[in-house]
Every structure is written in C-alpha cells, then in structure tokens.
N, C-alpha and C. Protein backbone atom coordinates (compact mmCIF):
# COMPACT_ATOMS: atom_id res chain seq x y z
N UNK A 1 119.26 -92.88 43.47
CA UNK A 1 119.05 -92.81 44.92
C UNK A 1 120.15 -92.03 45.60
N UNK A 2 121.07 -92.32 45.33
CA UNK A 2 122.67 -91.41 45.94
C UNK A 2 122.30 -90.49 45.57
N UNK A 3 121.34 -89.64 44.43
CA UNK A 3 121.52 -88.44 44.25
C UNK A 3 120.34 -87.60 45.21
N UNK A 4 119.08 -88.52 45.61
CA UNK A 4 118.63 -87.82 46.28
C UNK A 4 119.08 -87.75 47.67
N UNK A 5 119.97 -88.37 47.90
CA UNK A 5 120.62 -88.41 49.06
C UNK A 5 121.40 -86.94 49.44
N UNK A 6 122.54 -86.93 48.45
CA UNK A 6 123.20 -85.49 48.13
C UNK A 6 122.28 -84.66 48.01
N UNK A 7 121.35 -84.34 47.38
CA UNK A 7 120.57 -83.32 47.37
C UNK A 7 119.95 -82.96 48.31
N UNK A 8 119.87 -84.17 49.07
CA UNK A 8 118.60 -84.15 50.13
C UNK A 8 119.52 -83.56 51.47
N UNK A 9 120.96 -83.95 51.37
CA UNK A 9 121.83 -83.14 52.53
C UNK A 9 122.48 -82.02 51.83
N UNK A 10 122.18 -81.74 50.77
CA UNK A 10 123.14 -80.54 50.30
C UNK A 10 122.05 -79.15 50.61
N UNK A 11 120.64 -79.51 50.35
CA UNK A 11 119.95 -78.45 50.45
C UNK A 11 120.01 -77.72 52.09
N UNK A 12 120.02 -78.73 52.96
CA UNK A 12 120.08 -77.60 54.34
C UNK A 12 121.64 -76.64 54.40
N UNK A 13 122.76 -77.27 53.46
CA UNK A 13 123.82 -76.45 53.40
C UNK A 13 123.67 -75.41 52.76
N UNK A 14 122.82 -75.39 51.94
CA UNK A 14 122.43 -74.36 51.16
C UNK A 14 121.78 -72.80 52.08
N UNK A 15 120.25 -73.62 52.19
CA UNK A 15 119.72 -72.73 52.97
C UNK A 15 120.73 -71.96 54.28
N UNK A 16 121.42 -73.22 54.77
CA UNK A 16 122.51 -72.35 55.83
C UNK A 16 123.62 -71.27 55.02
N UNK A 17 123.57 -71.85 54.33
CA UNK A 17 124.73 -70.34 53.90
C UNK A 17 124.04 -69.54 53.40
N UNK A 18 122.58 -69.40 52.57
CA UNK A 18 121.63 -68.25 52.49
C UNK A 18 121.84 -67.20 53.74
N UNK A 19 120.93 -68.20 54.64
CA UNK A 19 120.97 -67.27 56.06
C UNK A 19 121.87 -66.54 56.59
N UNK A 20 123.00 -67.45 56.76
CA UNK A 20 124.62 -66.86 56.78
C UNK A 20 124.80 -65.84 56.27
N UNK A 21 124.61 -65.47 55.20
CA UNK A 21 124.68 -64.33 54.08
C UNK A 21 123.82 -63.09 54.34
N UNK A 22 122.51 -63.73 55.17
CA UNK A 22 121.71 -62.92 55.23
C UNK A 22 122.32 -61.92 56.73
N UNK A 23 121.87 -62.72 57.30
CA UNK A 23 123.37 -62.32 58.77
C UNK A 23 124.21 -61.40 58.37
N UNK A 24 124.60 -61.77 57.23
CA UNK A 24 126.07 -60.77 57.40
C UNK A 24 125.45 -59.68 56.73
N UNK A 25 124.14 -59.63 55.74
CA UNK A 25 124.06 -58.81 55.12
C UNK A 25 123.38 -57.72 56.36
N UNK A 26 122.74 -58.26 57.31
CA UNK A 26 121.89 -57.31 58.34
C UNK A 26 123.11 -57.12 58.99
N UNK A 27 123.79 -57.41 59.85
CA UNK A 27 125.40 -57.00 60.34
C UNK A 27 125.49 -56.00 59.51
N UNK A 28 125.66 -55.85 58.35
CA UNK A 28 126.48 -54.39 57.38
C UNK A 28 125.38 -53.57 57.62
N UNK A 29 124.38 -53.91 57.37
CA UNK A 29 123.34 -52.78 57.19
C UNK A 29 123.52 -51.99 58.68
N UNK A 30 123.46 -52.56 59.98
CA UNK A 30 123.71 -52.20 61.36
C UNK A 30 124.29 -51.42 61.75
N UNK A 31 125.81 -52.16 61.00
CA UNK A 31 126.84 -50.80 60.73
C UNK A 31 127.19 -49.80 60.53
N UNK A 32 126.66 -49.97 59.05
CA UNK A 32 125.99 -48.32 58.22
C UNK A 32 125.83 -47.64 58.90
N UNK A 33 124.16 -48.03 59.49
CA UNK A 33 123.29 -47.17 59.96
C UNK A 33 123.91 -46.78 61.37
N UNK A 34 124.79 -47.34 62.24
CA UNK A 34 125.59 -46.52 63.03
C UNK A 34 126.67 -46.12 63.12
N UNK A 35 127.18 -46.12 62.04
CA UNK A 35 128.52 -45.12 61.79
C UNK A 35 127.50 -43.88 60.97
N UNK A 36 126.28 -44.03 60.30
CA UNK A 36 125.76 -42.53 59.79
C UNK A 36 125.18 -41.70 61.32
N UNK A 37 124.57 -42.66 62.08
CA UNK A 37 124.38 -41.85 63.33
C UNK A 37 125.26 -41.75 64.07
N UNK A 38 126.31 -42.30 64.40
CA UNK A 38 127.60 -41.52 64.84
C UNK A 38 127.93 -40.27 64.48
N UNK A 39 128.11 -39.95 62.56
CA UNK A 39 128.22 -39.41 62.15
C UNK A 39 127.49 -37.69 62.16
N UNK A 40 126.53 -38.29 62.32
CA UNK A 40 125.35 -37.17 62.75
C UNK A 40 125.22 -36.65 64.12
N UNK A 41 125.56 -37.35 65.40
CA UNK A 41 125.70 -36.97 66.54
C UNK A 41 127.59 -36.13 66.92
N UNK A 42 128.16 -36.51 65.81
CA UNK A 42 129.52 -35.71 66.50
C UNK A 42 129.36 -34.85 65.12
N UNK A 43 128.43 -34.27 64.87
CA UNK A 43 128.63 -33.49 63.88
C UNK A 43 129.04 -31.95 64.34
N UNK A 44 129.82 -30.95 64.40
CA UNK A 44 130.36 -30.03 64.84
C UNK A 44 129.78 -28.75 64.39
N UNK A 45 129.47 -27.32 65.39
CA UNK A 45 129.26 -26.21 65.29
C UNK A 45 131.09 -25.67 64.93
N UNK A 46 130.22 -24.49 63.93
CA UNK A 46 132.00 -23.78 63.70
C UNK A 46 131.78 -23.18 65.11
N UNK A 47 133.70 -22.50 64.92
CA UNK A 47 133.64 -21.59 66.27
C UNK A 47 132.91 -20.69 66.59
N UNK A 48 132.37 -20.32 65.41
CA UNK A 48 131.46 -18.80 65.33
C UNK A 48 130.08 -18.91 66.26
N UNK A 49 129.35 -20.35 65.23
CA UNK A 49 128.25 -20.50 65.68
C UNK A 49 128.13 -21.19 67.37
N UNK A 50 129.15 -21.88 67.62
CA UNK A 50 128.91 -22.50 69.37
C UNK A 50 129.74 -21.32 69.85
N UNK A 51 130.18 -19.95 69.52
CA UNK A 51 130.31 -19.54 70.85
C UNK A 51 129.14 -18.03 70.93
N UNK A 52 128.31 -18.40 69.68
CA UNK A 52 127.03 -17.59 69.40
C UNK A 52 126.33 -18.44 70.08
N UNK A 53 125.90 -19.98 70.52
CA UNK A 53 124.96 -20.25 71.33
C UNK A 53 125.52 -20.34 72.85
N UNK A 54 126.55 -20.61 73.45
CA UNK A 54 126.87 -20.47 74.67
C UNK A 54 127.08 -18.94 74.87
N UNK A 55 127.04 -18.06 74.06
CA UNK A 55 126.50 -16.47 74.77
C UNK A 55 125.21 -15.98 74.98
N UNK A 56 124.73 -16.39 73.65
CA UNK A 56 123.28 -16.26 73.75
C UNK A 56 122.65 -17.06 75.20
N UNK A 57 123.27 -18.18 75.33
CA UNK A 57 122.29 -19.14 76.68
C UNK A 57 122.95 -18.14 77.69
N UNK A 58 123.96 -17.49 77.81
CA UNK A 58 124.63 -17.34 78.98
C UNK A 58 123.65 -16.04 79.33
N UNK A 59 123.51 -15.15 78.04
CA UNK A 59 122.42 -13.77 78.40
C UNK A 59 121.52 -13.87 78.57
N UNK A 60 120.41 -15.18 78.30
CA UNK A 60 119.20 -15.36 78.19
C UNK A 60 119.10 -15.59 79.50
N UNK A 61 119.89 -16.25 79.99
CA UNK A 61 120.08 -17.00 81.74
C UNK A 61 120.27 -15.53 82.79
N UNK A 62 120.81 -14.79 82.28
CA UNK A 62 120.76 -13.08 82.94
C UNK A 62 119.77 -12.35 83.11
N UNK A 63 119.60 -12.49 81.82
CA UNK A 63 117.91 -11.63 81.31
C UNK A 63 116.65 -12.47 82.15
N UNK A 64 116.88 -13.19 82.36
CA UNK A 64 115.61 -14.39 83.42
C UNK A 64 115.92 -13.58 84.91
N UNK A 65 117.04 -13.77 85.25
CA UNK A 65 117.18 -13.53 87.13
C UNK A 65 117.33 -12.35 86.73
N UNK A 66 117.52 -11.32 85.95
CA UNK A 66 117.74 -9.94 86.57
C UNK A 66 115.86 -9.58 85.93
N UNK A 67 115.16 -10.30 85.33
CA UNK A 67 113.81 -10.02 84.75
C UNK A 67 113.19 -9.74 86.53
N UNK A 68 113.70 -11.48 87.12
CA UNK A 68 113.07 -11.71 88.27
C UNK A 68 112.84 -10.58 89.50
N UNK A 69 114.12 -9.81 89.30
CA UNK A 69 114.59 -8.60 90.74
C UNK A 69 113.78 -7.80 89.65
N UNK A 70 113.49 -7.01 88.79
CA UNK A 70 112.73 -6.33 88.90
C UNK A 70 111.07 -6.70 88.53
N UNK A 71 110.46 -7.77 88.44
CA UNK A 71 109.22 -7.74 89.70
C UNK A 71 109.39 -7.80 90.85
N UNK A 72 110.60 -7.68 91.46
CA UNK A 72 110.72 -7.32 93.23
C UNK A 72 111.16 -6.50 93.58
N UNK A 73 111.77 -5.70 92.61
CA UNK A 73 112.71 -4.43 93.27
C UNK A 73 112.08 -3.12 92.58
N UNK A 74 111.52 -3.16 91.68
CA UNK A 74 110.87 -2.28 91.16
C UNK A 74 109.84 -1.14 91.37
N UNK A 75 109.77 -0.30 90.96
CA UNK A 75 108.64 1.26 91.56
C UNK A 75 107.73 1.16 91.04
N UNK A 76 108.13 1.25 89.11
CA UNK A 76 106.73 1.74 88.36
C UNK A 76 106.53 -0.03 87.95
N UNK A 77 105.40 0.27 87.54
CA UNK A 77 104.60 -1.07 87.00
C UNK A 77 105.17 -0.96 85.71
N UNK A 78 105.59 -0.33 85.18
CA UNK A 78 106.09 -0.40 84.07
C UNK A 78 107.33 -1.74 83.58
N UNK A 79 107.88 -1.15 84.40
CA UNK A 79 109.28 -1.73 84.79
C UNK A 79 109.53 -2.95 85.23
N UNK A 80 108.02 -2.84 85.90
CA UNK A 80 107.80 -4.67 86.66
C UNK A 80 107.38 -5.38 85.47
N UNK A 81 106.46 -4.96 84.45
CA UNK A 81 106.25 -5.77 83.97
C UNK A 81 107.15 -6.24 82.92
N UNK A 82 107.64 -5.07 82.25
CA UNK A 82 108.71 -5.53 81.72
C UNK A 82 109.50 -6.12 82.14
N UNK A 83 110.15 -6.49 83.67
CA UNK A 83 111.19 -7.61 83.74
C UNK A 83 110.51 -8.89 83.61
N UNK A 84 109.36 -8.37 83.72
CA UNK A 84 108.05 -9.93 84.01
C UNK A 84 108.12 -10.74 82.33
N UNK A 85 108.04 -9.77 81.65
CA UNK A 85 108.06 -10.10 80.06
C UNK A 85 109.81 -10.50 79.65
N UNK A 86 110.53 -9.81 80.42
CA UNK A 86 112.03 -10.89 80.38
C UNK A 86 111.86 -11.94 81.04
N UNK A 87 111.37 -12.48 81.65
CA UNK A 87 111.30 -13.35 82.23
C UNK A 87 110.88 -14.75 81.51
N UNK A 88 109.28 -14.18 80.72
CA UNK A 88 108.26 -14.90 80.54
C UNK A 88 109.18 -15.20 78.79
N UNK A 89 109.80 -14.23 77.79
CA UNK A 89 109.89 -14.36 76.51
C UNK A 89 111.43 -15.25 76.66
N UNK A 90 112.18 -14.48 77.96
CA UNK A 90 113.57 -15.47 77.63
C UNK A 90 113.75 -16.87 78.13
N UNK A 91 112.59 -16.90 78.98
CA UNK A 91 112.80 -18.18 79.18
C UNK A 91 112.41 -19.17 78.00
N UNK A 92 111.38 -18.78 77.65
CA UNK A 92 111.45 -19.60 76.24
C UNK A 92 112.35 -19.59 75.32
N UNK A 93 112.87 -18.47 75.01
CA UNK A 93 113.66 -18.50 73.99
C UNK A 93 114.73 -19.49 74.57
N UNK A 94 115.07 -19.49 75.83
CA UNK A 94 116.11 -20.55 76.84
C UNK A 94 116.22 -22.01 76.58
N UNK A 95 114.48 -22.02 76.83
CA UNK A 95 114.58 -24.01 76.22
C UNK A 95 114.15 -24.07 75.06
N UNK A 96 113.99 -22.92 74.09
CA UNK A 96 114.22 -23.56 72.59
C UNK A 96 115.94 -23.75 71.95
N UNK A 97 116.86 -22.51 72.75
CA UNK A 97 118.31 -23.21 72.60
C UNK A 97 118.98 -23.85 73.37
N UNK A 98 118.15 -24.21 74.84
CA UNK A 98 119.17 -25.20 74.64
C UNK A 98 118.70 -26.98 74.11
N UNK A 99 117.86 -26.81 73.50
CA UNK A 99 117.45 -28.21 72.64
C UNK A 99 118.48 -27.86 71.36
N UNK A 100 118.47 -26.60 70.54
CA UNK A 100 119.28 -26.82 69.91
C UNK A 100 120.92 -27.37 70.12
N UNK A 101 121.12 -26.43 71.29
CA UNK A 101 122.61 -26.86 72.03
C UNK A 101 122.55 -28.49 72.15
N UNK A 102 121.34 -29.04 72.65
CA UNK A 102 121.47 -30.25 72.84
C UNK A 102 121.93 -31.04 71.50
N UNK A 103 121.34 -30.56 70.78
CA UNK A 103 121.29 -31.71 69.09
C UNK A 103 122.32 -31.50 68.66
N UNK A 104 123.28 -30.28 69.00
CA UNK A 104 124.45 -30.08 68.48
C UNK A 104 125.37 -30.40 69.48
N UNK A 105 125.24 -30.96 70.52
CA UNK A 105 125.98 -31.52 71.32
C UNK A 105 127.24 -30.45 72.26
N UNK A 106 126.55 -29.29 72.15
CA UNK A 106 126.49 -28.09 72.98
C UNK A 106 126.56 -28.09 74.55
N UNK A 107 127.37 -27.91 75.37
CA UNK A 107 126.45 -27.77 76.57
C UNK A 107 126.57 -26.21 77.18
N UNK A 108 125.88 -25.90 77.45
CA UNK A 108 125.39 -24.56 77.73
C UNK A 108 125.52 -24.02 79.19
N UNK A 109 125.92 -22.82 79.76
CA UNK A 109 126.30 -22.70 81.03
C UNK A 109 124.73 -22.62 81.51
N UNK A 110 124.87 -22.58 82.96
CA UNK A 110 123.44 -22.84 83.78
C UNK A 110 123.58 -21.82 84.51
N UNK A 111 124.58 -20.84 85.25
CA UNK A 111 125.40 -20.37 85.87
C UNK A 111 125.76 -19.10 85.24
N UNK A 112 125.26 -17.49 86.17
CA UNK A 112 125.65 -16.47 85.52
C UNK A 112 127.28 -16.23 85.15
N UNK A 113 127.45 -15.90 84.37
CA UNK A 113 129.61 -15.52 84.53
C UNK A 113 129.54 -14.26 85.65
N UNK A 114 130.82 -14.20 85.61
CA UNK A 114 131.45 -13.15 86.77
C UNK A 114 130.50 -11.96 86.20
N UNK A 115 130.81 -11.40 85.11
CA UNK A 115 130.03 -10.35 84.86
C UNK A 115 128.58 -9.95 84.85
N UNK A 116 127.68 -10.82 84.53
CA UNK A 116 126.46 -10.83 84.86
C UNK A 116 126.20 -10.95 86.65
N UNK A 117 126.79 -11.66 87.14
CA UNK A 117 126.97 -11.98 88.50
C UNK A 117 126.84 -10.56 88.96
N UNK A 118 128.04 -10.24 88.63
CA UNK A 118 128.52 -8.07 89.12
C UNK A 118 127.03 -7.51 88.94
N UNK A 119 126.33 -7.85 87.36
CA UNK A 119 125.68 -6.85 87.42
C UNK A 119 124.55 -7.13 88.60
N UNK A 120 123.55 -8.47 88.22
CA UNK A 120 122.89 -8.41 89.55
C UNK A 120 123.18 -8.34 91.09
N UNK A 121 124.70 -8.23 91.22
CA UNK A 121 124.78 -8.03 92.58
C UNK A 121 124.35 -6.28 92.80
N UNK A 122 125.18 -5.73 91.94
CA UNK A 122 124.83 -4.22 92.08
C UNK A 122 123.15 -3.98 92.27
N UNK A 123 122.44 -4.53 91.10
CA UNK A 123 120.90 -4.26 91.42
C UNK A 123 120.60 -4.82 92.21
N UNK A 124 120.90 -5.96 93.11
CA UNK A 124 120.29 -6.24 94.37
C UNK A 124 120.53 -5.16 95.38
N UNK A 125 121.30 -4.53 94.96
CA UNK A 125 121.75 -3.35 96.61
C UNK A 125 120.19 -2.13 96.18
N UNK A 126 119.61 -1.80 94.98
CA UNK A 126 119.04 -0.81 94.75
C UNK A 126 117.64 -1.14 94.92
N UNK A 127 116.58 -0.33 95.39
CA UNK A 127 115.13 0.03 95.13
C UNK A 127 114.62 0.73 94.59
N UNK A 128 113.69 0.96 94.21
CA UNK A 128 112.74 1.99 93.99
C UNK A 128 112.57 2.38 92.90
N UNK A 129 113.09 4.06 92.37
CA UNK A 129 113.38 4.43 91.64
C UNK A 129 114.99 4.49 91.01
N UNK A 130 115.71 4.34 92.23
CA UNK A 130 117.05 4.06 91.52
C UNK A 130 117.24 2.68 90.90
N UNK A 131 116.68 1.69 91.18
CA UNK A 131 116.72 0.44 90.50
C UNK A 131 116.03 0.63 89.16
N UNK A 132 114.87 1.03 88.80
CA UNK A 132 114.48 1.37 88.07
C UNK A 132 115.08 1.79 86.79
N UNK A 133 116.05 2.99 87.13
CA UNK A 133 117.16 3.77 86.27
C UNK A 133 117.80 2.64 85.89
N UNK A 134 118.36 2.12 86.95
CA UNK A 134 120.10 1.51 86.33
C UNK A 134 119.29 -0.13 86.10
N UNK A 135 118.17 -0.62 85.99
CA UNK A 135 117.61 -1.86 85.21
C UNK A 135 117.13 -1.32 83.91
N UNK A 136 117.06 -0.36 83.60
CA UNK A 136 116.35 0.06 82.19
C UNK A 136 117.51 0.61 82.08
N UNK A 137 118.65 1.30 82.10
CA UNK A 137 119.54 1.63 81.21
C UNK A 137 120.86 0.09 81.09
N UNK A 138 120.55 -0.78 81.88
CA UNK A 138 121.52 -2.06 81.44
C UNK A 138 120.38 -2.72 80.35
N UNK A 139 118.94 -2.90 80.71
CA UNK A 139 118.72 -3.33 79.74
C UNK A 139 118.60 -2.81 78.07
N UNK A 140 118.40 -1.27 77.76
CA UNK A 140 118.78 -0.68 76.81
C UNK A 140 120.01 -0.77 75.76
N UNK A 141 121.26 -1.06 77.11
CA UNK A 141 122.49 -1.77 76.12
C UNK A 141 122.49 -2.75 75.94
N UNK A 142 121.71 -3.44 76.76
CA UNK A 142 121.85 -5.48 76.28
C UNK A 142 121.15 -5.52 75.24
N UNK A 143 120.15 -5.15 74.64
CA UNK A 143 119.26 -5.19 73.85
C UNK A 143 120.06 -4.56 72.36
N UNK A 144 120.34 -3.51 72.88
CA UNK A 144 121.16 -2.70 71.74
C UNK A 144 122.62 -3.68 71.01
N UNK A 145 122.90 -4.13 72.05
CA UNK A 145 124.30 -5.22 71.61
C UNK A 145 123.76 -6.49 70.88
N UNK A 146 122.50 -7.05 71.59
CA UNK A 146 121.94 -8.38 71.54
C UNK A 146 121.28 -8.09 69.79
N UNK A 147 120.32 -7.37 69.68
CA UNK A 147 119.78 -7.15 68.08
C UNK A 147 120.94 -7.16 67.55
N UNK A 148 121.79 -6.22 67.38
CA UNK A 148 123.14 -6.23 66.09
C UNK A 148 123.55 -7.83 66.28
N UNK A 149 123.97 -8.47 67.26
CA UNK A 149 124.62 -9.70 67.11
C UNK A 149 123.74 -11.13 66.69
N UNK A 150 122.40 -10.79 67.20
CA UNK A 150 121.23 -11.80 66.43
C UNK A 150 120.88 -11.48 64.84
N UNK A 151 120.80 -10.31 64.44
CA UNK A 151 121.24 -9.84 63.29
C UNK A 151 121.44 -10.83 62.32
N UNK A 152 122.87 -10.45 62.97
CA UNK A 152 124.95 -10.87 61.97
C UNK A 152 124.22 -12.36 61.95
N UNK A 153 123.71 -12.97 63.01
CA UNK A 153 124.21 -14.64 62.97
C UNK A 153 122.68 -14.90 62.50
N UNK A 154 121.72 -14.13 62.49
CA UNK A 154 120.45 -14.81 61.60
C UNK A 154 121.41 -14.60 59.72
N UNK A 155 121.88 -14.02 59.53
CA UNK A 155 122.71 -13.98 57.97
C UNK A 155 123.62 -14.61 58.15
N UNK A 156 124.79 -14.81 58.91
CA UNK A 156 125.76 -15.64 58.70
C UNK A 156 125.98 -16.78 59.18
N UNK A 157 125.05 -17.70 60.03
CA UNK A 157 125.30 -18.63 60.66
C UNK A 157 125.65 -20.06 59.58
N UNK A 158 126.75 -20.82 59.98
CA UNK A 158 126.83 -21.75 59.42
C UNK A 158 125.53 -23.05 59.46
N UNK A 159 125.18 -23.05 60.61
CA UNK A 159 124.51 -24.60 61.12
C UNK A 159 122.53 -23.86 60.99
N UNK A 160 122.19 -24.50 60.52
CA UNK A 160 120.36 -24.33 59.95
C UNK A 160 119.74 -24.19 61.10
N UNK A 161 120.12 -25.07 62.11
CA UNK A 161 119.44 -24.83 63.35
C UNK A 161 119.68 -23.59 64.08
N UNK A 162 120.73 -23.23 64.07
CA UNK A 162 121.30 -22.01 64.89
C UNK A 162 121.11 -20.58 64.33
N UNK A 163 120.78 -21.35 62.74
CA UNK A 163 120.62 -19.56 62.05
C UNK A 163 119.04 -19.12 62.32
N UNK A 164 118.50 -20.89 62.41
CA UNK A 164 116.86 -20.47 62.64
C UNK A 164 116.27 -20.00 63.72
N UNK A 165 117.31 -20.09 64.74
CA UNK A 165 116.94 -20.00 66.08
C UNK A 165 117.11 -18.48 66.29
N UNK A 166 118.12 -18.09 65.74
CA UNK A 166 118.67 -16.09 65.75
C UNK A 166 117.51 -15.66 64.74
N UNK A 167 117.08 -16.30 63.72
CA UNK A 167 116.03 -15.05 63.10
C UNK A 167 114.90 -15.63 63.53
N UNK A 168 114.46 -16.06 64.60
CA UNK A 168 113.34 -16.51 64.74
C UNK A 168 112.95 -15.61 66.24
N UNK A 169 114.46 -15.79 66.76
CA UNK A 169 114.51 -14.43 68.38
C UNK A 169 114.66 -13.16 67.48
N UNK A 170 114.87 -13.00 66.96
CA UNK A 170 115.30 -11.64 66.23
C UNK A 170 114.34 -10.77 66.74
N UNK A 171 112.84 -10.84 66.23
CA UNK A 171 111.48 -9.97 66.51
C UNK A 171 111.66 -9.75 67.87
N UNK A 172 111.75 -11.09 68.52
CA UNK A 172 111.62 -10.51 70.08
C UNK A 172 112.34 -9.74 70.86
N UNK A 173 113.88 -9.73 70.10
CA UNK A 173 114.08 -8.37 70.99
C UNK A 173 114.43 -7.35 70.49
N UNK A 174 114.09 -7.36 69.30
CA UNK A 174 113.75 -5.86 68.55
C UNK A 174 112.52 -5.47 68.84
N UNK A 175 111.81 -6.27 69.61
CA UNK A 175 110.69 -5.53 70.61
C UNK A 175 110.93 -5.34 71.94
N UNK A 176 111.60 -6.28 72.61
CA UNK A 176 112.58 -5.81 73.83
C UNK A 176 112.79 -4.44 74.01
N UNK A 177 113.98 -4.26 72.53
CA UNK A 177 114.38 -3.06 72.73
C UNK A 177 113.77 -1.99 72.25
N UNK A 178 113.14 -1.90 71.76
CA UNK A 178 111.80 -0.79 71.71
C UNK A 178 110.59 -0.88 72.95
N UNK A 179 110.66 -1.39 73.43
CA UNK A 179 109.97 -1.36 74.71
C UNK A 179 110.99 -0.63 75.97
N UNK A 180 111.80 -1.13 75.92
CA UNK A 180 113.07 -0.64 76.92
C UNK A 180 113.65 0.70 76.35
N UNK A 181 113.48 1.09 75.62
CA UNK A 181 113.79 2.70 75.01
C UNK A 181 112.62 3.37 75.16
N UNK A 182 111.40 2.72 74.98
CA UNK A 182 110.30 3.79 75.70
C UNK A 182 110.37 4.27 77.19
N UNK A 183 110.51 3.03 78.02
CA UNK A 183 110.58 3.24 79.30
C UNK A 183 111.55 3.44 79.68
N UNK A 184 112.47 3.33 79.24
CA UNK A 184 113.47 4.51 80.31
C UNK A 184 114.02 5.51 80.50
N UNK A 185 113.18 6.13 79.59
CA UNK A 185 113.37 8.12 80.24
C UNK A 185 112.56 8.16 80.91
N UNK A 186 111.54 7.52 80.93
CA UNK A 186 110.30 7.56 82.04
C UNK A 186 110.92 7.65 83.65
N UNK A 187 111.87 6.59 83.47
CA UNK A 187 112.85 6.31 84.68
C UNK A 187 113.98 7.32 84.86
N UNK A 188 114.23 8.57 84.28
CA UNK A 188 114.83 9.58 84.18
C UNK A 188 116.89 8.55 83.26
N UNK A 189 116.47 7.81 83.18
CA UNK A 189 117.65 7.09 82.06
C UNK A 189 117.73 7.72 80.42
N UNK A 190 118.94 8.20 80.31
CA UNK A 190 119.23 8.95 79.02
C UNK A 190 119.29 7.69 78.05
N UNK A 191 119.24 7.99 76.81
CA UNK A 191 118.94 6.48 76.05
C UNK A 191 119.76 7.44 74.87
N UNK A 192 120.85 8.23 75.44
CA UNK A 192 121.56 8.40 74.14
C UNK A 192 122.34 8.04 73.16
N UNK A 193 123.05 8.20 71.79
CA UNK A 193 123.92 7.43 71.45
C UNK A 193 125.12 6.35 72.06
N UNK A 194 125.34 7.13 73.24
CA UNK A 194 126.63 6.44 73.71
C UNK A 194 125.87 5.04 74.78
N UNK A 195 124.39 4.64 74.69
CA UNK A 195 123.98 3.45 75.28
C UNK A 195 124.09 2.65 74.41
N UNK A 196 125.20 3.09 73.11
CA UNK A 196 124.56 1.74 71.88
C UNK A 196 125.55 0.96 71.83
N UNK A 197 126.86 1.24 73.24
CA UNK A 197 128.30 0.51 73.37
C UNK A 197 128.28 -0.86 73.48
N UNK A 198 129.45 -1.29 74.64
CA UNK A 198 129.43 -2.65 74.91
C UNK A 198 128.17 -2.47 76.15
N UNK A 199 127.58 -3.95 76.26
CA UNK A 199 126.77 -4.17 77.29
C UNK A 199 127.30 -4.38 78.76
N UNK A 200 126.66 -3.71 79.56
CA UNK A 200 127.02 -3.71 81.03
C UNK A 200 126.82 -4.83 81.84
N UNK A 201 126.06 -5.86 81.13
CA UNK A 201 125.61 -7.20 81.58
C UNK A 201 126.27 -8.44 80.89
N UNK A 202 127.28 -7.84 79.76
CA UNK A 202 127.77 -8.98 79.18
C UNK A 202 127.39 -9.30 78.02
N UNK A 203 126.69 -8.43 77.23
CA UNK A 203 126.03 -9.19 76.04
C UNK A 203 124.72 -10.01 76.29
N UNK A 204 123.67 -10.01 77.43
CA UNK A 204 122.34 -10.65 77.26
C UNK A 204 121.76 -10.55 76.59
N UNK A 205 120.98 -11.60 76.53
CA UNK A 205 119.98 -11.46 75.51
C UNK A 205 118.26 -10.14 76.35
C-alpha cells in the first residue's frame, strides 16, 4: 500500500518534470529560430554591392522626374514618348530595388542629389527643341555609363539578389540606350565618342 502511495505521488512529479523539459526544450528551439532570423535580417551588403544599389535607386529616381519634364517640355513625340517609357520602365525597375534594398536592410534615397537636382533644374528653364537636344544628349550618357556599370555588377556582384536585379535591368537599358542613340540626332545631338564619358546626370539609370 505505501508503495502505491509513492507511486501514486511520484508520478505527477514525473509528468511535471517531463513538461518542464519540454518547456525548456520549446524555449531553445525559440531561440534558435531567432538568433537564425536575427541572423538573416542583419545580414550585410559588401561596400561594392550597397553603394551599387543606393546609385542605382538614386538614378532610377532621376530617370522618373526628368522622364516626367519631357512629356511636358518636349517638341517631337518622339522624345515624349521616350521620357514616357523612362518613366513607365524605371519606375518599375524602382520598386523592384527597393524591395531588394528593403530585404537587405538598405535604405535608399527618395530625394534627387545635388547633381541630378542641377540637371533638372537646367531642363526646366528649356522648351521645345532645345530641350529636346540637351534631354537626349544627358540621356545618351546616362545610359552609356548605366549599361557598363549594370554590366560589371550583373558579373561581379557579391549578394544573389542584387546580381539578379542588374542582369535582369540589364536588357532594359541596353534598349534605353539604343533607343536614345536613335533619337538624338534626330534632335540635332551628336552621339559621338566623347558622349561615352562621365554622366551629366550623375550616373542614372
């Protein structure tokens, strides 16, 4: 009889330290699993690749408002539509990086820099046909700078997301810029070797 007694109070000690155990075993597991997502949320872009996506956002954000002035400032339809098609291709390309920026914990300017600033202030002063010229020969070098540097970082990018994101824009503005080299001799803009320098807008996309 004493023994079913002991047994009979030893078993809820039992089951309690099961549970106990079990507790602690879901506690660790908890842990784990948020020190691996810690792990995964402060996970770091090299220098290369985050200051390849905060340029890229910063030109794409150029290439949108200066797309915008020429469907308003523009002569030939040409020209309009092509800023219309900067408009319409960079903005996408815009919120597909900055989701990447987001996952990489990126934050991305919203805000032209001084230099892009310069340039659309200058094309706000112009109409017609002179806007025309000097929007197709800035976009000729942005394009010309922007392919070589989407290029380099579709081959060398460290981070999967960021390399996928450069060869995935790649096509688009290696059609950009074959579109923008048709049209702007049309616009009396020379599209000679020496447009293949630095960009007048900063490097946009």
């Amino acid at each position: 009889m004493v023994n079913r007694i002991v047994r009979g109070a030893t078993l809820p000690l039992v089951l309690a330290a099961f549970s106990s155990m079990g507790a602690v075993g879901i506690a660790a597991a908890q842990s784990a699993n948020n020190n691996m997502a810690g792990s995964s949320s402060s996970h770091k872009l090299t220098a290369a690749d985050r200051q390849f996506v905060k340029k890229a956002a910063q030109g794409g954000l150029a290439e949108v408002q200066l797309g915008q002035l020429a469907t308003e400032k523009a002569a030939s339809p040409e020209v309009k539509q092509f800023g219309q098609r900067m408009v319409d291709d960079h903005t996408k390309a815009n919120d597909q990086l900055k989701q990447v920026a987001s996952d990489e914990g990126v934050t991305v300017p919203d805000q032209l820099n001084a230099k892009d600033a310069a340039t659309k202030a200058r094309l706000e002063k112009l109409s017609g046909e002179a806007f025309d010229r000097a929007y197709m020969h800035d976009m000729v070098l942005d394009h010309t700078k922007d392919v070589s540097e989407f290029r380099m970082e579709s081959k060398n990018a460290t981070d999967p997301a960021v390399k996928n994101f450069a060869k995935e824009t790649l096509p688009t503005l290696e059609s950009h810029l074959k579109e923008a080299k048709s049209i702007a001799p049309k616009t009396g803009t020379k599209t000679s070797n020496k447009m293949t320098g630095s960009s007048a807008s900063g490097g946009t996309q």
